[in-house]
C-alpha atoms as a PDB file:
ATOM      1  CA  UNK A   1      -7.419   1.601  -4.688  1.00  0.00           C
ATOM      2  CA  UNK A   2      -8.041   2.455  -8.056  1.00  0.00           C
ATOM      3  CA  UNK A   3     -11.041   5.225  -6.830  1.00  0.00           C
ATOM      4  CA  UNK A   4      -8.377   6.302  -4.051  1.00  0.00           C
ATOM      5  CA  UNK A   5      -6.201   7.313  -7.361  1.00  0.00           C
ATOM      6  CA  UNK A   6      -9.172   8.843  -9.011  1.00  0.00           C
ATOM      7  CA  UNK A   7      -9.414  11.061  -6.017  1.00  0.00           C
ATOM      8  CA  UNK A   8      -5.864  12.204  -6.293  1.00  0.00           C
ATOM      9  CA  UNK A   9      -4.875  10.701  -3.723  1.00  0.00           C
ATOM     10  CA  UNK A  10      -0.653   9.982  -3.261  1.00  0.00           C
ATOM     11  CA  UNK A  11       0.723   6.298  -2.085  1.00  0.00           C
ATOM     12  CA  UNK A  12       1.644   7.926   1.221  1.00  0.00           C
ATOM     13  CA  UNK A  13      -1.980   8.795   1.663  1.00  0.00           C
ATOM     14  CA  UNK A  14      -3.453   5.725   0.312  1.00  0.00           C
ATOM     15  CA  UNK A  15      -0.940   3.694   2.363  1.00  0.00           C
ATOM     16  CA  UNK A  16      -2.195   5.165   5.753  1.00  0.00           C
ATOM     17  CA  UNK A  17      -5.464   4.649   4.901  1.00  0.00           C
ATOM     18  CA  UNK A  18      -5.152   0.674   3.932  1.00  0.00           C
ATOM     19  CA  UNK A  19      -2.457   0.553   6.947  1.00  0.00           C
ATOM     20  CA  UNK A  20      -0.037  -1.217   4.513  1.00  0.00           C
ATOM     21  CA  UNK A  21       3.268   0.052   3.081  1.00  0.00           C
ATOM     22  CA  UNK A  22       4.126   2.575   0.618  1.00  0.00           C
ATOM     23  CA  UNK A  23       6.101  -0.310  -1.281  1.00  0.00           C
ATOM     24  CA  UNK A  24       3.109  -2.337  -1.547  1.00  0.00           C
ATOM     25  CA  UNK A  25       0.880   0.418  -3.053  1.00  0.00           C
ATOM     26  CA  UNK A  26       3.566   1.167  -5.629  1.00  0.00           C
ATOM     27  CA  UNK A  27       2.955  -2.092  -6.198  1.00  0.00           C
ATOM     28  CA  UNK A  28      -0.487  -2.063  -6.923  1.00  0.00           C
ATOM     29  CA  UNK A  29      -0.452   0.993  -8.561  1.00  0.00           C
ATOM     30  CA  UNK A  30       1.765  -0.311 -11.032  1.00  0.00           C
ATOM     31  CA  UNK A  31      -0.544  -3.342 -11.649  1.00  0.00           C
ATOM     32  CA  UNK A  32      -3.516  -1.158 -12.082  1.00  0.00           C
ATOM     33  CA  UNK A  33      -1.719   0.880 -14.500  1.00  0.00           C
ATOM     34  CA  UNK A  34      -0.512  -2.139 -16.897  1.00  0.00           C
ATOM     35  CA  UNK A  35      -3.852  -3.745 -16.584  1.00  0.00           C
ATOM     36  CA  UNK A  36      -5.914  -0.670 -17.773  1.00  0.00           C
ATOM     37  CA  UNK A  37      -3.540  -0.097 -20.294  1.00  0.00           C
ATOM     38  CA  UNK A  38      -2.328   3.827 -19.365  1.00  0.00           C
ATOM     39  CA  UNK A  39       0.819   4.851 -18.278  1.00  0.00           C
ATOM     40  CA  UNK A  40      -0.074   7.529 -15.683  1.00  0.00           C
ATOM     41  CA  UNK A  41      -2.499   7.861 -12.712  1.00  0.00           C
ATOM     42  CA  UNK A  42      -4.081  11.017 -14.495  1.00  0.00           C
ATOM     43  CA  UNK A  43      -5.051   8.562 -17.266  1.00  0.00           C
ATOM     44  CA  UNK A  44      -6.062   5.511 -14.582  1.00  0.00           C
ATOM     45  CA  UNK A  45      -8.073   8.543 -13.212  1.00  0.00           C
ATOM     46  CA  UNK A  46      -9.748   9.725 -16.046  1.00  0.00           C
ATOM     47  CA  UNK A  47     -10.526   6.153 -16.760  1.00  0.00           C
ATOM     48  CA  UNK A  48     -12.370   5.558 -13.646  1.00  0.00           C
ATOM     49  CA  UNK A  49     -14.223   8.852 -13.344  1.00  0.00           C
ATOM     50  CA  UNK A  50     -15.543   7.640 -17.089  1.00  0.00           C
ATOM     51  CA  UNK A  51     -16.362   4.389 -15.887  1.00  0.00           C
ATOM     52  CA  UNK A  52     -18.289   6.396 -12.721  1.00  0.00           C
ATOM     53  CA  UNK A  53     -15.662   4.390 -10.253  1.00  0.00           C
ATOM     54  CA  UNK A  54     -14.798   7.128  -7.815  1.00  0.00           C
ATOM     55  CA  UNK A  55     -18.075   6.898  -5.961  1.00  0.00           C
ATOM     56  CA  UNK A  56     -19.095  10.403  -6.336  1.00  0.00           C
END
């Protein structure tokens, strides 16, 4: 999920694509957020391009 946010992706988006519910990728967003220690998906992005996690 967390290269789906790198790509810019939105929860509707990511949601259709893992065929589970907007809710629950709020969820997880959330999660990913706290656990990197950021407080926005541009950060949790930037973080992952660094760490070469968006497989491009």
């Amino acid at each position: 999920m967390l290269e789906q946010l790198a790509r810019g992706r939105r929860n509707r988006q990511i949601a259709q694509e893992l065929h589970i519910s907007e809710s629950t990728v709020k969820f997880h967003v959330a999660n990913i957020l706290e656990k990197l220690g950021v407080t926005s998906r541009g950060e949790a992005a930037a973080l992952a391009h660094t760490w070469g996690a968006t497989g491009s």
